[in-house]
Protein backbone atom coordinates (compact mmCIF):
# COMPACT_ATOMS: atom_id res chain seq x y z
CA UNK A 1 -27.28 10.48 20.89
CA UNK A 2 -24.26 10.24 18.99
CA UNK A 3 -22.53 6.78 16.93
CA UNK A 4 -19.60 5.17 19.61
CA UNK A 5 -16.98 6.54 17.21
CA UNK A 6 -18.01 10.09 17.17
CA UNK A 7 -14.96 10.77 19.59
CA UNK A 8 -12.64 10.05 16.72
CA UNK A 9 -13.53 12.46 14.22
CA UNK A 10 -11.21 15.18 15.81
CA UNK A 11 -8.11 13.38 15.59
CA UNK A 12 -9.11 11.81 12.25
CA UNK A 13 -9.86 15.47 10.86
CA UNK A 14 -6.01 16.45 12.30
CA UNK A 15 -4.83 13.62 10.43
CA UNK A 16 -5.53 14.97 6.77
CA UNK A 17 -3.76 17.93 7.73
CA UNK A 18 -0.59 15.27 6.94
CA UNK A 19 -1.86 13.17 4.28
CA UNK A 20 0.73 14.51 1.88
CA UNK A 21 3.47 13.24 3.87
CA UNK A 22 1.87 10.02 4.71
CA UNK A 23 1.58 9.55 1.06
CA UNK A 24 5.22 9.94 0.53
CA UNK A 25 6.32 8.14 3.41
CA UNK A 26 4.26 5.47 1.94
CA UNK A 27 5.98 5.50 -1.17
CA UNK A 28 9.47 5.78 0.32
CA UNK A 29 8.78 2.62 2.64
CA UNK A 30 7.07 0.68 -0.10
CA UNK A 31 10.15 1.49 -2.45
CA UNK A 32 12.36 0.06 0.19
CA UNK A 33 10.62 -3.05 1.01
CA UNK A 34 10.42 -3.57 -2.97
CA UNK A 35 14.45 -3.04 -3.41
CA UNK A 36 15.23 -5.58 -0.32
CA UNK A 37 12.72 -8.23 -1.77
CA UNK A 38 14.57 -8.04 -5.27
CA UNK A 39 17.94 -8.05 -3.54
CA UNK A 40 16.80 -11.08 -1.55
CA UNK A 41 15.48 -12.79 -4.64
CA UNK A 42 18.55 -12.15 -6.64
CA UNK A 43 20.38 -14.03 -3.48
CA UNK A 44 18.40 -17.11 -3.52
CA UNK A 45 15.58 -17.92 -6.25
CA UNK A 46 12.23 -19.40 -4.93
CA UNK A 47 8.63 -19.28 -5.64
CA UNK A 48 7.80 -18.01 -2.83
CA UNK A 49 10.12 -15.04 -2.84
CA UNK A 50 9.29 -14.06 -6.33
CA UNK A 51 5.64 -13.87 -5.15
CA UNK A 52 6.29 -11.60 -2.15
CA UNK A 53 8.01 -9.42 -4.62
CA UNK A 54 5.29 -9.36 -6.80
CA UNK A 55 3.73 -8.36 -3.34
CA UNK A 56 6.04 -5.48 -2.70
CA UNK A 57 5.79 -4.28 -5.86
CA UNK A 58 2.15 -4.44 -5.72
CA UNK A 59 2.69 -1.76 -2.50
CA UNK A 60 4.78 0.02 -4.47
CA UNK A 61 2.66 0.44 -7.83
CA UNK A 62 -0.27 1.40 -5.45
CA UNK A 63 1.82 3.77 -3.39
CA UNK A 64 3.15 5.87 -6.61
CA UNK A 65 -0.61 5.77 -8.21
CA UNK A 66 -2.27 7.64 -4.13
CA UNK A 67 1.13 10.25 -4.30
CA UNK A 68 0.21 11.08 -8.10
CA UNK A 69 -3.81 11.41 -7.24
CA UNK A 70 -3.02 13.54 -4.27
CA UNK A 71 -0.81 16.28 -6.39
CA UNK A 72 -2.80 15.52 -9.72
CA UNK A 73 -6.17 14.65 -8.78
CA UNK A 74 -6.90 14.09 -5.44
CA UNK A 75 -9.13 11.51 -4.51
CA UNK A 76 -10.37 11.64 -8.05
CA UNK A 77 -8.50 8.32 -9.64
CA UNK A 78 -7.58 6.43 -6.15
CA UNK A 79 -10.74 6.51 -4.76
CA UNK A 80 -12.23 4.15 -2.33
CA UNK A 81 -13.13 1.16 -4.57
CA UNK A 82 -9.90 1.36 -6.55
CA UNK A 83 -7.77 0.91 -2.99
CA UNK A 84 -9.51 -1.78 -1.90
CA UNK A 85 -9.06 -3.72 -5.42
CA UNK A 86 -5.48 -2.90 -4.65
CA UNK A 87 -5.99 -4.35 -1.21
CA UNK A 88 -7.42 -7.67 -2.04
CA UNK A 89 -4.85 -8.02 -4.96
CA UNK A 90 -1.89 -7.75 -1.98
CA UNK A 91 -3.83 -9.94 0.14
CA UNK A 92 -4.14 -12.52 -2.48
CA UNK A 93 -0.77 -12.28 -3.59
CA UNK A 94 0.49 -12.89 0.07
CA UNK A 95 -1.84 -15.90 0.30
CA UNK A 96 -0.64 -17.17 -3.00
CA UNK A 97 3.02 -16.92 -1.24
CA UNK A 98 1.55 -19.19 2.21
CA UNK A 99 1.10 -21.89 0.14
CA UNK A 100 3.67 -22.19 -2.52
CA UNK A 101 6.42 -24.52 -1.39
C-alpha cells in the first residue's frame, strides 16, 4: 500500500529536468517585480510601499542566491532550511506592509 501522493512522483521527477530554467525565470520575474516596486516608490513615497520593496527585493536577493547554488553548488548553500528562512522573512515583510498605514 502506497502514501496518497505516490501518483505525483512522476511528474515531480519530470519537473527537475527544468529546474535550471525555473531558476532563471525566477530571477527574471523577481527582477521585474523589484524594478516596478522602486519605480512605484519613486512616484509616490509611503511606508507601505517601501516595505513591499523591501519585499521584492527580498524575492530578488533569494532568487539570485537558488540561480548561483544551482550552477555553483547545487543544493549545497540553498538548501531546505535556508529557503524557508527566506520564506518567513517575505511573509513577515508582507505582514509588516498589512498593517503600516
Amino acid at each position: 500500500m502506497g502514501v496518497p501522493w505516490e501518483f505525483l512522483k512522476e511528474p515531480i521527477y519530470a519537473l527537475n529536468e527544468f529546474q535550471m530554467y525555473f531558476a532563471i525565470l525566477f530571477l527574471i520575474v523577481a527582477f521585474v517585480l523589484f524594478v516596478i516596486s522602486i519605480l512605484a516608490l519613486r512616484k509616490k513615497t509611503s511606508k507601505r510601499l517601501m516595505v513591499v520593496s523591501a519585499t521584492f527585493g527580498l524575492f530578488f536577493t533569494k532568487s539570485i542566491l537558488v540561480t548561483l547554488d544551482y550552477f555553483f553548488s547545487p543544493g549545497y548553500f540553498m538548501n531546505y532550511t535556508v529557503q524557508v528562512f527566506f520564506d518567513l522573512t517575505i511573509l513577515t515583510t508582507l505582514f509588516i506592509a498589512l498593517l503600516k498605514k
